[in-house]
Protein backbone atom coordinates (compact mmCIF):
# COMPACT_ATOMS: atom_id res chain seq x y z
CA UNK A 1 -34.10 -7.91 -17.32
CA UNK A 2 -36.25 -4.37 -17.25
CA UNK A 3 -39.57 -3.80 -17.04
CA UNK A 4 -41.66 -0.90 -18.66
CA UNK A 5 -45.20 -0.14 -18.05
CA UNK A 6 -46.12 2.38 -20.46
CA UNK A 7 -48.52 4.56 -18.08
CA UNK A 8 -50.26 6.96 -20.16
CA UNK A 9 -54.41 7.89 -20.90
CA UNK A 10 -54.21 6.95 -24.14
CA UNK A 11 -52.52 3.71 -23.36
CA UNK A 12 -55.08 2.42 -21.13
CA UNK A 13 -58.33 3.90 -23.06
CA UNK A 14 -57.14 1.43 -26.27
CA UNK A 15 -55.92 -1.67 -23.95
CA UNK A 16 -59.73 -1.39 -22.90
CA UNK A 17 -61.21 -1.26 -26.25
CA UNK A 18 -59.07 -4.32 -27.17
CA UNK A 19 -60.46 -6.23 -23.98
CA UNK A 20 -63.87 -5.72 -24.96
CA UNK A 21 -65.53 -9.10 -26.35
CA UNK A 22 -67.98 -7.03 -28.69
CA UNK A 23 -64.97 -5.40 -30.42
CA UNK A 24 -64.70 -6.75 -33.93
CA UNK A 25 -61.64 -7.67 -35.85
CA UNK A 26 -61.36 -4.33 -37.71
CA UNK A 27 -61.72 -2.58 -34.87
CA UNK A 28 -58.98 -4.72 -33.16
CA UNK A 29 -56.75 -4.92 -36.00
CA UNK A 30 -57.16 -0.80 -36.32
CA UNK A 31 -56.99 -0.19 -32.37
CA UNK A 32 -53.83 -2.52 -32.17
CA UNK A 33 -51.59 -0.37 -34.82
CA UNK A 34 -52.10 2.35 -32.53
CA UNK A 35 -51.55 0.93 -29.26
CA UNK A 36 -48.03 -0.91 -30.81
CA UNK A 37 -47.29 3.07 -32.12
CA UNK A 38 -47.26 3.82 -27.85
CA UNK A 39 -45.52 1.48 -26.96
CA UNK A 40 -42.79 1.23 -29.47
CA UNK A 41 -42.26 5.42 -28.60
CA UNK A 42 -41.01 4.03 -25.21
CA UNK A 43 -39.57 1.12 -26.47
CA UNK A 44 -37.05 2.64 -28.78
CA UNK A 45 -36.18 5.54 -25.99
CA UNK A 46 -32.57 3.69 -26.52
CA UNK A 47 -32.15 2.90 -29.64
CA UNK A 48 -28.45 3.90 -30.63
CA UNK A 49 -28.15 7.21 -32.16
CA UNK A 50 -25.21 9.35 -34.14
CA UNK A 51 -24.29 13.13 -34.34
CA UNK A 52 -25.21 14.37 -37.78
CA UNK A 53 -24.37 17.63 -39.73
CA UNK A 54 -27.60 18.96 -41.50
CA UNK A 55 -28.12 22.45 -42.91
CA UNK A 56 -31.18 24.22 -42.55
CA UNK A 57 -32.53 27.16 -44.52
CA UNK A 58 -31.15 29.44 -42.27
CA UNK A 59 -27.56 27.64 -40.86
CA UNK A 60 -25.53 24.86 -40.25
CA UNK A 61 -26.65 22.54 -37.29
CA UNK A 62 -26.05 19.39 -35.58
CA UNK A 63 -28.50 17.09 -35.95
CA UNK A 64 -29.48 12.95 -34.72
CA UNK A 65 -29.35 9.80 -37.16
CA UNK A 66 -29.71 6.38 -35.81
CA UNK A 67 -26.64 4.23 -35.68
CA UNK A 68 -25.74 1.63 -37.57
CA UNK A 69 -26.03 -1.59 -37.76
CA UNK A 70 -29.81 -0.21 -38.51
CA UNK A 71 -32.02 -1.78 -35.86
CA UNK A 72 -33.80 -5.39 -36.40
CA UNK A 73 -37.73 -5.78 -35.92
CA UNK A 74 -38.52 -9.32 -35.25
CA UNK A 75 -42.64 -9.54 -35.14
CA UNK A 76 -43.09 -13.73 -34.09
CA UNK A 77 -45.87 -15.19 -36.14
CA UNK A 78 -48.32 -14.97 -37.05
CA UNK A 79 -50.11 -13.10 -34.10
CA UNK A 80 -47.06 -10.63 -33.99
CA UNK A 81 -47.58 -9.91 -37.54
CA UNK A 82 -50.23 -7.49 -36.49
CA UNK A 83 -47.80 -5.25 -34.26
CA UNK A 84 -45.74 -4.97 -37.67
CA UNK A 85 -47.42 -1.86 -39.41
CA UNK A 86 -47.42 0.23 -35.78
CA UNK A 87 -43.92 -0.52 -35.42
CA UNK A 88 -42.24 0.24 -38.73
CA UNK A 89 -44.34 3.21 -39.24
CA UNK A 90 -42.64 4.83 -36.10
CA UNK A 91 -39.36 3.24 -37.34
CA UNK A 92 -39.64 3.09 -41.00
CA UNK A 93 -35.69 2.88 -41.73
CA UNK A 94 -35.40 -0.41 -39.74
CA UNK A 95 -34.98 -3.99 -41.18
CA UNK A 96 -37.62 -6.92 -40.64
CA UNK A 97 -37.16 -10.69 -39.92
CA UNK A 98 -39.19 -12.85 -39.41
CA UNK A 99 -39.50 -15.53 -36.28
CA UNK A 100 -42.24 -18.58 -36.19
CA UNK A 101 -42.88 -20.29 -32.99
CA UNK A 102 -45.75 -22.19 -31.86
CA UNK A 103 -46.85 -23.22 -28.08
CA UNK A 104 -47.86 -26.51 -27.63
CA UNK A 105 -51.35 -26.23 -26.43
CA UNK A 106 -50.38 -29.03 -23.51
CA UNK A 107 -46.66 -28.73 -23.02
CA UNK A 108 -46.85 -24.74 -22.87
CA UNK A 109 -43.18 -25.24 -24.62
CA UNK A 110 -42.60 -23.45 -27.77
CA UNK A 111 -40.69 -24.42 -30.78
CA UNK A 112 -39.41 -22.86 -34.01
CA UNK A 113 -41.45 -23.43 -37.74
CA UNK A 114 -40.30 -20.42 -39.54
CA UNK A 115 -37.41 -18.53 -39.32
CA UNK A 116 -36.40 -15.68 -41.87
CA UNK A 117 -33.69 -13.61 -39.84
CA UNK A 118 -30.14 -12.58 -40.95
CA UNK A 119 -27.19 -15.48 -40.15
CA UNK A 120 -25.06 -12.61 -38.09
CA UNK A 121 -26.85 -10.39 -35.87
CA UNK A 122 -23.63 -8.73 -33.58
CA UNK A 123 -24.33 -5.90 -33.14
CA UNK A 124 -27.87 -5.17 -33.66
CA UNK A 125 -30.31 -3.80 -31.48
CA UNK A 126 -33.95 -5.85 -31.90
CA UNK A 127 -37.09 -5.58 -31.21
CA UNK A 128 -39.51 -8.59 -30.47
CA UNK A 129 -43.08 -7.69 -31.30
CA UNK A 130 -45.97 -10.25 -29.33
CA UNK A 131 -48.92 -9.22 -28.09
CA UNK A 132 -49.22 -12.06 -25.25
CA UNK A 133 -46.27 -12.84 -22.60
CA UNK A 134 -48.59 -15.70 -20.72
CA UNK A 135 -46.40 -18.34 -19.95
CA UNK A 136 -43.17 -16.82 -21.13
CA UNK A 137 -41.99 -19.80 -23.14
CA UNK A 138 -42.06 -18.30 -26.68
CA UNK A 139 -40.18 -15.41 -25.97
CA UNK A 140 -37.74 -16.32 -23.66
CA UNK A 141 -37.03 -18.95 -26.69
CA UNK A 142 -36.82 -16.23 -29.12
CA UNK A 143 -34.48 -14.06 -26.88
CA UNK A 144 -32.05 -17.09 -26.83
CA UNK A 145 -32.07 -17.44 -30.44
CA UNK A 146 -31.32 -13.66 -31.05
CA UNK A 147 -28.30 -13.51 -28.77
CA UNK A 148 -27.21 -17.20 -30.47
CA UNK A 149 -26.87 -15.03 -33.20
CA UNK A 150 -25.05 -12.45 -32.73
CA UNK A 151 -27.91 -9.60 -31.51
CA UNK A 152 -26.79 -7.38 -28.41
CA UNK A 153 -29.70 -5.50 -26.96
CA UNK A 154 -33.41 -7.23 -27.26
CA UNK A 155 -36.29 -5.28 -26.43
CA UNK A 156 -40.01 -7.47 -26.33
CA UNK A 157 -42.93 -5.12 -27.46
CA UNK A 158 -46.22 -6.77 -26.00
CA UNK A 159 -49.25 -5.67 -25.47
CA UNK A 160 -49.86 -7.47 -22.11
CA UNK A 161 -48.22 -9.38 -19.67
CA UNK A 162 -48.90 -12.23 -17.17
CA UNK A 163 -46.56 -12.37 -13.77
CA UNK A 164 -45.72 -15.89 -14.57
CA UNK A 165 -44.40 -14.74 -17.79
CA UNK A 166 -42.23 -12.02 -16.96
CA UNK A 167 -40.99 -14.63 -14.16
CA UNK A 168 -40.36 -16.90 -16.97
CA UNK A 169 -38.55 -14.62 -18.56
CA UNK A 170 -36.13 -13.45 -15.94
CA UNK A 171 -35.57 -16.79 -14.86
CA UNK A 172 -34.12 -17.51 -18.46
CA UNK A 173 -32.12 -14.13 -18.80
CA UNK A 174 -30.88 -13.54 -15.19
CA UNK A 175 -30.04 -10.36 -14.84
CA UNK A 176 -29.25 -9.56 -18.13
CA UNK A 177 -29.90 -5.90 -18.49
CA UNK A 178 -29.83 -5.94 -22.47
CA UNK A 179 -33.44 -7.58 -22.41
CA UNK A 180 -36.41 -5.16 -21.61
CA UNK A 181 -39.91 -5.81 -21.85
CA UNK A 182 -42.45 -2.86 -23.03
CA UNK A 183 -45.87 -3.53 -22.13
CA UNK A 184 -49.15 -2.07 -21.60
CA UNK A 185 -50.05 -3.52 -18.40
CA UNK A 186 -49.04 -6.60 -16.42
CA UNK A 187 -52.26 -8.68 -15.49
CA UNK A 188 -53.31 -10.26 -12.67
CA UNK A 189 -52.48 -14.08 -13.44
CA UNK A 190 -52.83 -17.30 -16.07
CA UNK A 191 -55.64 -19.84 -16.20
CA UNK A 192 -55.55 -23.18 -16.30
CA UNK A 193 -54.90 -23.23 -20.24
CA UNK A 194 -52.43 -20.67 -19.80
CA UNK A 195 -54.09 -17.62 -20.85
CA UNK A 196 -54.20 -14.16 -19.42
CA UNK A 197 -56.57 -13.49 -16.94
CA UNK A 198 -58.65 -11.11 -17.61
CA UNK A 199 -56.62 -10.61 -20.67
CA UNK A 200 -58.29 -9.97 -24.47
CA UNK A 201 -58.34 -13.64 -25.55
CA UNK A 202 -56.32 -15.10 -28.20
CA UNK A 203 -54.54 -11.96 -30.24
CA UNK A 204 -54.46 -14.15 -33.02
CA UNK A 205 -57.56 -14.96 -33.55
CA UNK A 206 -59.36 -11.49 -32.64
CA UNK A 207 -56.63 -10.20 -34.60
CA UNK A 208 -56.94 -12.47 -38.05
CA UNK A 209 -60.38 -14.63 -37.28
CA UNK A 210 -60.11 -18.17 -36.49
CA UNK A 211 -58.10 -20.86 -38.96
């Protein structure tokens, strides 16, 4: 598994904004799309790319396309539904599926509600878009279930990180080097409930208001 910190001004000026208790959901929402348009610039630094012949209004040249099979974005719901609009924008040619999981509050082990995804995945490169990696449950889960189908290359988009997570994480991949994480920052630790500490809360509900 790889690791990305995306160090950059910008980066860290929103990540504070969205730590901020007084920062209301618009704001949030709003301060989200752009920190998911960062981070998905280094996320798809390897996303699979073909020679093209273009001409200009002056001459012939050679040009880039992205490969196919086009690439898969996989936001996991509902709180990854607000990573969505930040990611396509930057990558507006690439399919969307659609991945439910929920944590169990007491178990801290996720399961599957929703699932809206091609059958055959070989092939595809995919990005996983969740804001939290805490206890590293969901997404190792969701990793599995995109290889189980075919997918070659997974990249997780989050907007922070816990150390237990991304231990989580590697534990379950090994040293699988076609699963990266791209994150903001990696925080200092989980609390008892298994949040992040000092975190932003639950993205969900800062994101969308409580339900």
């Amino acid at each position: 598994m790889r690791l990305h910190v995306a160090e950059h001004p910008l980066v860290a000026h929103k990540l504070t904004v969205l730590r901020d208790r007084g920062t209301d959901s618009p704001t949030f929402r709003q301060l989200a799309d752009e920190l998911v348009m960062l981070l998905a610039y280094e996320a798809t630094r390897d996303v699979r790319t073909v020679e093209v012949e273009v001409t200009t209004p002056v001459a012939p040249t050679t040009g880039t396309a992205l490969a196919a099979p086009k690439p898969l974005v996989v936001p996991i719901l509902r709180a990854g539904l607000g990573m969505l609009d930040g990611m396509t924008r930057l990558l507006p040619t690439a399919e969307v599926g659609f991945l439910g999981m929920v944590r169990d509050e007491e178990t801290l082990q996720a399961t599957t509600y929703a699932n809206r995804l091609p059958d055959d995945l070989s092939g595809r490169q995919c990005y996983l878009l969740d804001p939290m990696l805490a206890t590293g449950g969901t997404l190792a889960a969701a990793v599995a279930y995109l290889f189980e189908r075919g997918a070659d290359d997974v990249t997780a988009i989050c907007l922070l990180t816990a150390p237990e997570g991304l231990e989580a994480l590697r534990a379950s991949v090994g040293d699988d080097d076609r699963v990266r994480v791209v994150t903001a920052a990696v925080d200092e630790r989980l609390d008892e409930h298994g949040y992040i500490v000092p975190g932003l809360g639950d993205a969900g509900d800062r994101l969308y208001g409580v339900v």
